[in-house]
PDB file of N, CA and C in Angstrom:
ATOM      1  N   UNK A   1      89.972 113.635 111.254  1.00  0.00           N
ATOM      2  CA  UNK A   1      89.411 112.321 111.054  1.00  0.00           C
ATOM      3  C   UNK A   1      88.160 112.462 110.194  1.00  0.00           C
ATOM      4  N   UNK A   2      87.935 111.385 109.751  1.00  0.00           N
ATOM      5  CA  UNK A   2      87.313 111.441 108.283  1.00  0.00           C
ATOM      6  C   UNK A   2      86.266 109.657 108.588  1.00  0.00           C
ATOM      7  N   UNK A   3      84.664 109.964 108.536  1.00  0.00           N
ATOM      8  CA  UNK A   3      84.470 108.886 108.059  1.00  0.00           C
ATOM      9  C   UNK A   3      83.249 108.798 106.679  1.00  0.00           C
ATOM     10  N   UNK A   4      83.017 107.500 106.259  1.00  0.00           N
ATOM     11  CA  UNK A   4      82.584 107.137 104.751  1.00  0.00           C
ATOM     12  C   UNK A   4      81.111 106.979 105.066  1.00  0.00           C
ATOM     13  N   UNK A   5      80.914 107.556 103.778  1.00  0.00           N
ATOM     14  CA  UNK A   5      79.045 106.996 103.237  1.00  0.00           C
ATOM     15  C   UNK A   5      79.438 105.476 102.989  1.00  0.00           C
ATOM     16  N   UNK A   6      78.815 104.503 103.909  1.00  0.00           N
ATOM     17  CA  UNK A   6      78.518 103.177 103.777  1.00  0.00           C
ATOM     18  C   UNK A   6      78.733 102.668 102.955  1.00  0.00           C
ATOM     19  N   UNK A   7      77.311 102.931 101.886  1.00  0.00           N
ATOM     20  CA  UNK A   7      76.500 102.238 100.745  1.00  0.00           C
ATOM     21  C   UNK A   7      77.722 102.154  99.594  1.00  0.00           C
ATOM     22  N   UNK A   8      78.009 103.359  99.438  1.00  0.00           N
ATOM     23  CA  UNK A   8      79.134 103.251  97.965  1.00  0.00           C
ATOM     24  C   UNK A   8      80.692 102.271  98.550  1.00  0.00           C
ATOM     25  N   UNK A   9      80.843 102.631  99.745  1.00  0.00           N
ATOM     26  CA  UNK A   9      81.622 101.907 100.037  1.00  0.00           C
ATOM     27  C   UNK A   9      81.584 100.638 100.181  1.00  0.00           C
ATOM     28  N   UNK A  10      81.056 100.256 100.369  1.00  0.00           N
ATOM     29  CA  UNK A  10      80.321  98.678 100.299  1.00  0.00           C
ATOM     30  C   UNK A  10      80.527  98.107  99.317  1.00  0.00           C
ATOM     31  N   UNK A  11      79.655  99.195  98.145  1.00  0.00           N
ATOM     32  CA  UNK A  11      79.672  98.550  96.668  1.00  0.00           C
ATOM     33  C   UNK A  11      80.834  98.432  96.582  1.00  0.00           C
ATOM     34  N   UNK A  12      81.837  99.533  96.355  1.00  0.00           N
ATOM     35  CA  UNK A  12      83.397  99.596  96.023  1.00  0.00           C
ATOM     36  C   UNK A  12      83.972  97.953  96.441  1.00  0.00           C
ATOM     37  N   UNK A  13      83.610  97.657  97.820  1.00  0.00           N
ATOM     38  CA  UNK A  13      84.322  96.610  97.981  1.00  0.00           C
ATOM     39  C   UNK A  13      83.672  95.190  97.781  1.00  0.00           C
ATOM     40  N   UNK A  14      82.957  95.022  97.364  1.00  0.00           N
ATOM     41  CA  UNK A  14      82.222  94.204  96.697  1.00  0.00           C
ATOM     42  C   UNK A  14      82.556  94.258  95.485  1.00  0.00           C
ATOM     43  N   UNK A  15      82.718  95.150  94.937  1.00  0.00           N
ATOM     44  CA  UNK A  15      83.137  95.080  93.176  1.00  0.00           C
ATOM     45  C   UNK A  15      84.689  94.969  93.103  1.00  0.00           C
ATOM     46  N   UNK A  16      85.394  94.979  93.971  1.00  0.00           N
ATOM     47  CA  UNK A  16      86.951  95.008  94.017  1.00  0.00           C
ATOM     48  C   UNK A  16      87.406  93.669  93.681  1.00  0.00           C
ATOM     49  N   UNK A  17      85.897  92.700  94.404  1.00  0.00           N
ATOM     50  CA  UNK A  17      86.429  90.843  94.925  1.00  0.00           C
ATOM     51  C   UNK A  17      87.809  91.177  95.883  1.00  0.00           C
ATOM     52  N   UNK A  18      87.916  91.956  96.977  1.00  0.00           N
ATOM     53  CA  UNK A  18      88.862  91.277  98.150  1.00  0.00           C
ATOM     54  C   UNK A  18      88.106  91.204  99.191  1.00  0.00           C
ATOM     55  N   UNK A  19      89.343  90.637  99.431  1.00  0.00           N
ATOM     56  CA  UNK A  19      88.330  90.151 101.675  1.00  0.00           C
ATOM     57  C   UNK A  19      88.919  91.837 102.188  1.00  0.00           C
ATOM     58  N   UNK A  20      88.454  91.981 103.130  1.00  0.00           N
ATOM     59  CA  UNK A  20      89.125  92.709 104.114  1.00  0.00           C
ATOM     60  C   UNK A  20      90.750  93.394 104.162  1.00  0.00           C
ATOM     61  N   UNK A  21      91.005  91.938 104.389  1.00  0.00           N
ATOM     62  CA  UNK A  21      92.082  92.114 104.811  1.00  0.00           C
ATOM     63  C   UNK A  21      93.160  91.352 103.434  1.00  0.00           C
ATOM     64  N   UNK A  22      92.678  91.804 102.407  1.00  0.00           N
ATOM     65  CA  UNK A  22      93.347  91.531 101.003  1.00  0.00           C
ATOM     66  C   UNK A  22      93.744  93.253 100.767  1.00  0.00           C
ATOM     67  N   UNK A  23      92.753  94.027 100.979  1.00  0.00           N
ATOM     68  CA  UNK A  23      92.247  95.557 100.733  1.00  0.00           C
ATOM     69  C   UNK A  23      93.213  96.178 101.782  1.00  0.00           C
ATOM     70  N   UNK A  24      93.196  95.628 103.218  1.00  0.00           N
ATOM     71  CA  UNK A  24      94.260  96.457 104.304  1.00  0.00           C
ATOM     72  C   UNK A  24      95.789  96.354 103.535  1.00  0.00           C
ATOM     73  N   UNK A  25      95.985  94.628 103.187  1.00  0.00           N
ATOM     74  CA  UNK A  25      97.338  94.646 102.616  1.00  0.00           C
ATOM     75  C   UNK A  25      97.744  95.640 101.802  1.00  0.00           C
ATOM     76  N   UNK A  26      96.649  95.070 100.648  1.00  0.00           N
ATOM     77  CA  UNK A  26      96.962  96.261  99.282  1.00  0.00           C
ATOM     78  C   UNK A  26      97.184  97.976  99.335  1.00  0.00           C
ATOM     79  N   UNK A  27      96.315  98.044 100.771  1.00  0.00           N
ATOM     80  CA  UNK A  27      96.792  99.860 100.822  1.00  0.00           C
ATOM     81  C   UNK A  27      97.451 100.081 102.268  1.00  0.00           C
ATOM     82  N   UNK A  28      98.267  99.170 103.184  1.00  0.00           N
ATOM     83  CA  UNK A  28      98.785  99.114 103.999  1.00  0.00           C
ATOM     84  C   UNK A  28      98.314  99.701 105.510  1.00  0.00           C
ATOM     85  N   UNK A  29      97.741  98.960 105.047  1.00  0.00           N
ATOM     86  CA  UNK A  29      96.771  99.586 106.760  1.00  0.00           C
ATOM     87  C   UNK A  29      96.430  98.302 107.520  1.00  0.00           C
ATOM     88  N   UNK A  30      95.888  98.500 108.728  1.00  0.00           N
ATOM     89  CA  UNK A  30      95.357  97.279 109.241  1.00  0.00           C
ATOM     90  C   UNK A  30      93.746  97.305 108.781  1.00  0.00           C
ATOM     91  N   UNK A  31      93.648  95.951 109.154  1.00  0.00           N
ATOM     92  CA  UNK A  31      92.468  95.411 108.995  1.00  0.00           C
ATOM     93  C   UNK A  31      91.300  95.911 109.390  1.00  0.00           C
ATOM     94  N   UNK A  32      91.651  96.585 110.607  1.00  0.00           N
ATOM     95  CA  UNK A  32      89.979  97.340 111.547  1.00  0.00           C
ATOM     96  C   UNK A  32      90.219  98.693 110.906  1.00  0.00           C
ATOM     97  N   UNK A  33      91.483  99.127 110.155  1.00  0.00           N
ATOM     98  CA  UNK A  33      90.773 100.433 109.635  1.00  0.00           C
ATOM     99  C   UNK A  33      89.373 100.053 108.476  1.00  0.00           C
ATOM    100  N   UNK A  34      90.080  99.432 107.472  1.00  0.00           N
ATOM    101  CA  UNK A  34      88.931  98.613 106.702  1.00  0.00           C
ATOM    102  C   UNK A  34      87.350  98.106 107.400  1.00  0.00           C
ATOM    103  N   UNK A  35      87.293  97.943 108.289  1.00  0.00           N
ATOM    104  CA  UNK A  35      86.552  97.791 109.149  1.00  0.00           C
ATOM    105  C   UNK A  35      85.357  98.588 109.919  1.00  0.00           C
ATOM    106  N   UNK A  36      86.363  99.756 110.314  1.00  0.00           N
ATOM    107  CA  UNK A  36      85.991 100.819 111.109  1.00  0.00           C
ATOM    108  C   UNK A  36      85.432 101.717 109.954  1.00  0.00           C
ATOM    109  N   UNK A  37      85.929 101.925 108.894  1.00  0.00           N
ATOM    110  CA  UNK A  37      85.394 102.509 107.507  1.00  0.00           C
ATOM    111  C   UNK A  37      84.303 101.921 107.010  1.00  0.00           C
ATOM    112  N   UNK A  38      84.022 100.307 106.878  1.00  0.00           N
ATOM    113  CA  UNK A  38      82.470 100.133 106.393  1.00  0.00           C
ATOM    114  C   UNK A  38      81.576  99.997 107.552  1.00  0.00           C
ATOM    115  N   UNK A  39      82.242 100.099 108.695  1.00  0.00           N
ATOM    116  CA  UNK A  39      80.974 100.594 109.922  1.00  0.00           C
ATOM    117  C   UNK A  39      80.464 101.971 109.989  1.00  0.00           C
ATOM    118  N   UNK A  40      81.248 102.413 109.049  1.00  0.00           N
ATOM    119  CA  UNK A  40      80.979 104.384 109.441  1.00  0.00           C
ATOM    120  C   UNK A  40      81.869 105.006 110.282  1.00  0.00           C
ATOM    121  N   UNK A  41      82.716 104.469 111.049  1.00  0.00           N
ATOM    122  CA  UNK A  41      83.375 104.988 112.172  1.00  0.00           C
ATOM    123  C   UNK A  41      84.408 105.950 111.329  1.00  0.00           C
ATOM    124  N   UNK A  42      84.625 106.900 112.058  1.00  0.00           N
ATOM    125  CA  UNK A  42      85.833 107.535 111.639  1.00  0.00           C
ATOM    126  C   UNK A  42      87.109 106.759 111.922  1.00  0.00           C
ATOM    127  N   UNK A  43      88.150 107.917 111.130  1.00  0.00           N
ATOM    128  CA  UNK A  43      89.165 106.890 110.955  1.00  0.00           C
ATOM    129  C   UNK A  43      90.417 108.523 110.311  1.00  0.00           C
ATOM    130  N   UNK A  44      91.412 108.142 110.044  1.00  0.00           N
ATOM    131  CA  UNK A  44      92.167 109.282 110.181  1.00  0.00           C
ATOM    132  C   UNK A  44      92.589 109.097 108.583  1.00  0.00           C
ATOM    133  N   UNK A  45      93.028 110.064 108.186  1.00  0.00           N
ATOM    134  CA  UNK A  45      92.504 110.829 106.707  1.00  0.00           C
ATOM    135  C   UNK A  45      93.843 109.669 106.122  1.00  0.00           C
ATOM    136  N   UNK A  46      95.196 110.633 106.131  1.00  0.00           N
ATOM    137  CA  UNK A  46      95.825 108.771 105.727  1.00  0.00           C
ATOM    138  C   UNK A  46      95.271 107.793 105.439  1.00  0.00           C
ATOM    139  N   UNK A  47      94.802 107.117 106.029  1.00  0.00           N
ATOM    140  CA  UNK A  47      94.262 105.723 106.258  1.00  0.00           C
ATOM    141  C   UNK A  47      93.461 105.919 105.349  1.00  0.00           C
ATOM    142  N   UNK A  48      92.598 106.239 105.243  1.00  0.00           N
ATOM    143  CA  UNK A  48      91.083 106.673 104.668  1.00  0.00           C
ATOM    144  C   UNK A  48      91.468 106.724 103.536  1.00  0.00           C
ATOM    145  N   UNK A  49      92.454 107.437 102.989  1.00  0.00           N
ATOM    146  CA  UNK A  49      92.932 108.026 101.621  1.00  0.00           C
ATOM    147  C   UNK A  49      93.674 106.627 100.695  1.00  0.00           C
ATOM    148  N   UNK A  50      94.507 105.794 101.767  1.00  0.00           N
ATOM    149  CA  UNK A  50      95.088 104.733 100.863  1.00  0.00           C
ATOM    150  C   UNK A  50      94.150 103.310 100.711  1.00  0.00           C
ATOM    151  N   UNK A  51      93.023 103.143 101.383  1.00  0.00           N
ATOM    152  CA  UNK A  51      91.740 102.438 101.131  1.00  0.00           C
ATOM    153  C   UNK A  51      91.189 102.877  99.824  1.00  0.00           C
ATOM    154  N   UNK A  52      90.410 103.941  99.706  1.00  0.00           N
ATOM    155  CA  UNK A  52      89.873 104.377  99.003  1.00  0.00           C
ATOM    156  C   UNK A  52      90.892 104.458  97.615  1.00  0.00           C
ATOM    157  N   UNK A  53      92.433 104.739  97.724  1.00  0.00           N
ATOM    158  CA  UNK A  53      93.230 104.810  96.461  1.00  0.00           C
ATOM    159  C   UNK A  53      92.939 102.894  96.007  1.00  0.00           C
ATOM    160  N   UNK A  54      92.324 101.935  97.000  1.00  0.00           N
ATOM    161  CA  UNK A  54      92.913 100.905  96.533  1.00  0.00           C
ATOM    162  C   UNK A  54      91.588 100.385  95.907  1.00  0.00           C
ATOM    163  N   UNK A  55      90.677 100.999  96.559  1.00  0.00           N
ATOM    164  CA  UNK A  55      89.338 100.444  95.289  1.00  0.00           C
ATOM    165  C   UNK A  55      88.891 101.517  94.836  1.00  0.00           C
ATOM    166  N   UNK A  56      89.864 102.607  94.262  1.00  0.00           N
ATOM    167  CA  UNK A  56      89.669 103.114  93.107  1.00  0.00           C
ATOM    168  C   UNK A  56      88.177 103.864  93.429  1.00  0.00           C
ATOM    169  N   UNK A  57      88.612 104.647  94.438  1.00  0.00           N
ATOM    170  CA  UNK A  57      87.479 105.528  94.740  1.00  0.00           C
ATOM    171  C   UNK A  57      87.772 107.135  95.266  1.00  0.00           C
ATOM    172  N   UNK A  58      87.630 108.157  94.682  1.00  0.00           N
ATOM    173  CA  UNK A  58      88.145 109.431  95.022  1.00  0.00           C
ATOM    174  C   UNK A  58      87.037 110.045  96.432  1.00  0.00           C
ATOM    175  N   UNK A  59      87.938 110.426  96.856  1.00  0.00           N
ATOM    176  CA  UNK A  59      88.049 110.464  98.836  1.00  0.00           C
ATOM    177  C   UNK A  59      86.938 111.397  98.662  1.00  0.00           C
ATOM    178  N   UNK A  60      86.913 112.298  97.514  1.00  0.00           N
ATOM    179  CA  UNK A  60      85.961 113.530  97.991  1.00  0.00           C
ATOM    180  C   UNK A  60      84.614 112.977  97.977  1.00  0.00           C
ATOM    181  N   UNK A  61      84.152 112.127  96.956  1.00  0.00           N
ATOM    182  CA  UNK A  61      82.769 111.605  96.981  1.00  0.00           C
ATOM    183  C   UNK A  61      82.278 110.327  97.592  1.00  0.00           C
ATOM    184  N   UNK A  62      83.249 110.054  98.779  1.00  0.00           N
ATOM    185  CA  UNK A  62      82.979 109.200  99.830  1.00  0.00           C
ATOM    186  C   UNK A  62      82.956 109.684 100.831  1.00  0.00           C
ATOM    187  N   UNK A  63      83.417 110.895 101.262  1.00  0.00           N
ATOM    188  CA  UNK A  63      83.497 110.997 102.631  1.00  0.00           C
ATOM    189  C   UNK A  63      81.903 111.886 102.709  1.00  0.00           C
ATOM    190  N   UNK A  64      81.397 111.238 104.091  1.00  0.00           N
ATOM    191  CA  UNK A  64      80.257 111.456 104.448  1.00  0.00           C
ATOM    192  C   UNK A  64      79.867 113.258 105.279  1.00  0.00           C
ATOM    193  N   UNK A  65      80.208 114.327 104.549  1.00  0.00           N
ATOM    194  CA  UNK A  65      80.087 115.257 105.021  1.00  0.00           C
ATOM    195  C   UNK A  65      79.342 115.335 105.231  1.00  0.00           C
ATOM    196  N   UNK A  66      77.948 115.130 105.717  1.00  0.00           N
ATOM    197  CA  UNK A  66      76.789 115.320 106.677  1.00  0.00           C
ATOM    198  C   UNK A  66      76.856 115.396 107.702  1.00  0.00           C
ATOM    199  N   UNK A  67      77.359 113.734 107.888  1.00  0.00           N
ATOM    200  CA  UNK A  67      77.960 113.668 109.026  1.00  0.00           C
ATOM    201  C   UNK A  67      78.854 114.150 110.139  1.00  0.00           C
ATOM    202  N   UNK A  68      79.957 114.097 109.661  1.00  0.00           N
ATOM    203  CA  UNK A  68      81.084 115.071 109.810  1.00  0.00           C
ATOM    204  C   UNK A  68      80.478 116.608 110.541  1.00  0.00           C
ATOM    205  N   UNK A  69      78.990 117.624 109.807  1.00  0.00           N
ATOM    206  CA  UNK A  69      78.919 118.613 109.982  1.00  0.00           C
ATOM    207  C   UNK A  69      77.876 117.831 111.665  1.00  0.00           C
ATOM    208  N   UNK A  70      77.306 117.163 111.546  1.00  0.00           N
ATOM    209  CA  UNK A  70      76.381 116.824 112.943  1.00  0.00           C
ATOM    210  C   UNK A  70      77.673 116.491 113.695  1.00  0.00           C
ATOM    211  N   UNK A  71      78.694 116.106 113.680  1.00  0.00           N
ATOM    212  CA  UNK A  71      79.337 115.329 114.686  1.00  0.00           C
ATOM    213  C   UNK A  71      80.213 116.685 115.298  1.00  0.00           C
ATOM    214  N   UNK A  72      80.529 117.598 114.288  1.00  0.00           N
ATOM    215  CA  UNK A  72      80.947 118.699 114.893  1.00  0.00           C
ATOM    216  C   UNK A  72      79.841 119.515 115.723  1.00  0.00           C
ATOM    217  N   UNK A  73      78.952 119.415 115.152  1.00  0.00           N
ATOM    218  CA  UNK A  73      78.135 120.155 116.167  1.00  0.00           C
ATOM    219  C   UNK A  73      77.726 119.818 117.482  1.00  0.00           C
ATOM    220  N   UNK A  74      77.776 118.301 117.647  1.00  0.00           N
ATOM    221  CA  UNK A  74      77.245 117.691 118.617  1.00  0.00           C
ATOM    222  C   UNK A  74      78.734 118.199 119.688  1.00  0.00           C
ATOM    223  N   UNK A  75      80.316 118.121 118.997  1.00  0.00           N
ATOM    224  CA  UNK A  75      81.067 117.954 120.196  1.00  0.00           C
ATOM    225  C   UNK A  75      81.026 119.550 120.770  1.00  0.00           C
ATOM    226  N   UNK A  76      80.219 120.789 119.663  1.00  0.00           N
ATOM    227  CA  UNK A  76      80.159 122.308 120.413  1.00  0.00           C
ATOM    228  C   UNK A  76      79.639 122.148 121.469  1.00  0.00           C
ATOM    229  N   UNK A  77      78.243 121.400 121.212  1.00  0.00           N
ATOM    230  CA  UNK A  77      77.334 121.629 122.539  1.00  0.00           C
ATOM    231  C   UNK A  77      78.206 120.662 123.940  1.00  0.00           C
ATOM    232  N   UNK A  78      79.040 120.418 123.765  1.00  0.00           N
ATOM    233  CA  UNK A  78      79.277 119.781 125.048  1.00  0.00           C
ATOM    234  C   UNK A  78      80.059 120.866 126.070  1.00  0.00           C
TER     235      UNK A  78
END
């Protein structure tokens, strides 16, 4: 599972002009993945991958690897 840097994502969908759920259609997903992606939430790489193919955004310079490296660390210490 995979989640997004916000900010560019945001822009992306702001510069696309769709709603939401114009963007789920267009890359076949539901709506709260779209969702769960401009909240930050993770979300599973699929998903992630046909969003991002639909506003024309390459997966590698969205996905928020910072994050990703704290969130792994946080689930070691448990």
């Amino acid at each position: 599972m995979v989640c997004a840097k916000i900010k560019p994502l945001i822009a992306a969908m702001t510069a696309s002009c769709m709603t939401p759920q114009e963007i789920a259609k267009e890359a076949g997903v539901s709506v709260n993945i779209v969702y769960r992606m401009r909240r930050g939430y993770m979300v599973k790489m699929d998903r992630f991958g046909c969003v991002c193919k639909v506003l024309g955004l390459d997966p590698e310079n969205i996905i928020d690897y910072d994050r990703l490296k704290s969130d792994q660390a946080e689930e070691r210490k448990r």
